[in-house]
Protein backbone atom coordinates (compact mmCIF):
# COMPACT_ATOMS: atom_id res chain seq x y z
CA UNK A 1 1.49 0.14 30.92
CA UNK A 2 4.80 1.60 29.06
CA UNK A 3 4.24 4.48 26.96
CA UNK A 4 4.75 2.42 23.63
CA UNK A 5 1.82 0.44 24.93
CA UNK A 6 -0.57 3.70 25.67
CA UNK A 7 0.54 5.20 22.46
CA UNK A 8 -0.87 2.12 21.09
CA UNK A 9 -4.15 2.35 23.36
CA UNK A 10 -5.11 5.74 22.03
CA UNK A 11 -4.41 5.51 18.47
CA UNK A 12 -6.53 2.59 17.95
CA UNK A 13 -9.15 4.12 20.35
CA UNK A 14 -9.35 6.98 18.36
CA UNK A 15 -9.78 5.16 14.87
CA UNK A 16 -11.38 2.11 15.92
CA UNK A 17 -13.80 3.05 18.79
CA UNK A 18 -13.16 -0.57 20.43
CA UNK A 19 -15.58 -2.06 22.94
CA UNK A 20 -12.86 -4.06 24.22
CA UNK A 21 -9.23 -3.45 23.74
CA UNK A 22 -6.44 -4.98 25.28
CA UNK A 23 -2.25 -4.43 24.58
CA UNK A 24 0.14 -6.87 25.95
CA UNK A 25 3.79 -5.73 25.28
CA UNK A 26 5.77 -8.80 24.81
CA UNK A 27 8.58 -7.00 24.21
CA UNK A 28 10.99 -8.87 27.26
CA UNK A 29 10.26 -12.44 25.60
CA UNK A 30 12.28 -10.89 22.32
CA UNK A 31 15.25 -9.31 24.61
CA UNK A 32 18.00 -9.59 22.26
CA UNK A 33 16.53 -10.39 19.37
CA UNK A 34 17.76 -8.28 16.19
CA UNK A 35 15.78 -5.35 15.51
CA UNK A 36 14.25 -5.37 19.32
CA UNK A 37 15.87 -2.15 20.27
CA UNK A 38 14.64 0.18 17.52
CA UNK A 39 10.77 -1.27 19.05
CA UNK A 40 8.65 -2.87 21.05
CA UNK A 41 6.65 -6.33 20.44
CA UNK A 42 3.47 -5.95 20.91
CA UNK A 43 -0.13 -8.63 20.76
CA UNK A 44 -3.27 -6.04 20.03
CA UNK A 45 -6.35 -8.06 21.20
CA UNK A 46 -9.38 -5.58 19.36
CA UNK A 47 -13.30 -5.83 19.95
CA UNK A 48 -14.94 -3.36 17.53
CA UNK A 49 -18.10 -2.85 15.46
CA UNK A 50 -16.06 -0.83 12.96
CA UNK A 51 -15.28 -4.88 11.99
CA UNK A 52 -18.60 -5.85 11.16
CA UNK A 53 -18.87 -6.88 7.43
CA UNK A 54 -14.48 -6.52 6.91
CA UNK A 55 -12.89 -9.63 5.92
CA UNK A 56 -9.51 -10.47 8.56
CA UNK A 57 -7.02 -8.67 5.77
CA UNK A 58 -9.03 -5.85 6.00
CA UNK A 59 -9.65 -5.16 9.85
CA UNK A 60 -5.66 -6.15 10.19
CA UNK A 61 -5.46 -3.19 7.59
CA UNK A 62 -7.89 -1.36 9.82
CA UNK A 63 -5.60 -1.95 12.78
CA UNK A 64 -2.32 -1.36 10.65
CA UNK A 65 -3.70 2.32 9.33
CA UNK A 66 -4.19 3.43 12.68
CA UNK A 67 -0.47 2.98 14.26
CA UNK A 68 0.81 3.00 10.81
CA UNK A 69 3.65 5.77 11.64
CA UNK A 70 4.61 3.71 15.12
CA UNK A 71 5.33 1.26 13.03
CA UNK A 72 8.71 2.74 11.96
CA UNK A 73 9.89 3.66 15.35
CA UNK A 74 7.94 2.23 18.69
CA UNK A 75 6.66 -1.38 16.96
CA UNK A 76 9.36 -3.86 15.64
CA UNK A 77 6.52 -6.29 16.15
CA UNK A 78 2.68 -6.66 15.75
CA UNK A 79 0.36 -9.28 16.66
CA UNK A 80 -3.30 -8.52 15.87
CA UNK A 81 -6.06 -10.32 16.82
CA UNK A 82 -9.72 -8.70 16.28
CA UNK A 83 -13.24 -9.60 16.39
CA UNK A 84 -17.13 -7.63 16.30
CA UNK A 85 -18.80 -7.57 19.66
CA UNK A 86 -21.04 -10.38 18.37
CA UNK A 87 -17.53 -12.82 17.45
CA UNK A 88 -15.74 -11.62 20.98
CA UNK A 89 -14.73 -14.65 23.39
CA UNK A 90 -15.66 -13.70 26.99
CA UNK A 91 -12.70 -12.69 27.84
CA UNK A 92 -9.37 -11.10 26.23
CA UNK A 93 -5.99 -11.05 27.82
């Protein structure tokens, strides 16, 4: 895991208390791409309770407010995907 990646890992960790969490840095699919070099690209795949009751806007802003500063620095790019324990798939990348 690159240290973007774990930076990633523990900030949502710490706000979102996930049951599941998984980071996939797709950051060598966008190799060249403007903008690429400043940071990484990165799909956030989130199981949490804290999502119970939150509509997808709001657990994306969830998500957003907890790597908020990364943003300008270690994440050009964010994909988010999230769901409650009771809405997870089986598995997550």
């Amino acid at each position: 895991m690159s240290e973007r990646a774990a930076l990633i890992e523990r900030r949502l960790r710490a706000a979102l208390e996930p049951e599941r969490l998984a980071i996939v840095d797709d950051s060598a699919a966008h190799a060249g791409h403007a903008g690429a070099r400043e940071g990484g690209h990165f799909t956030v795949h989130v199981v949490s309770a804290a999502f119970a009751g939150k509509t997808p806007i709001q657990r994306h802003r969830l998500v957003h407010a907890a790597v908020a500063d990364l943003m300008r620095r270690e994440i050009h790019a964010l994909s988010i995907r999230t769901w409650t324990p009771e809405e997870a798939p089986t598995s997550i990348p």
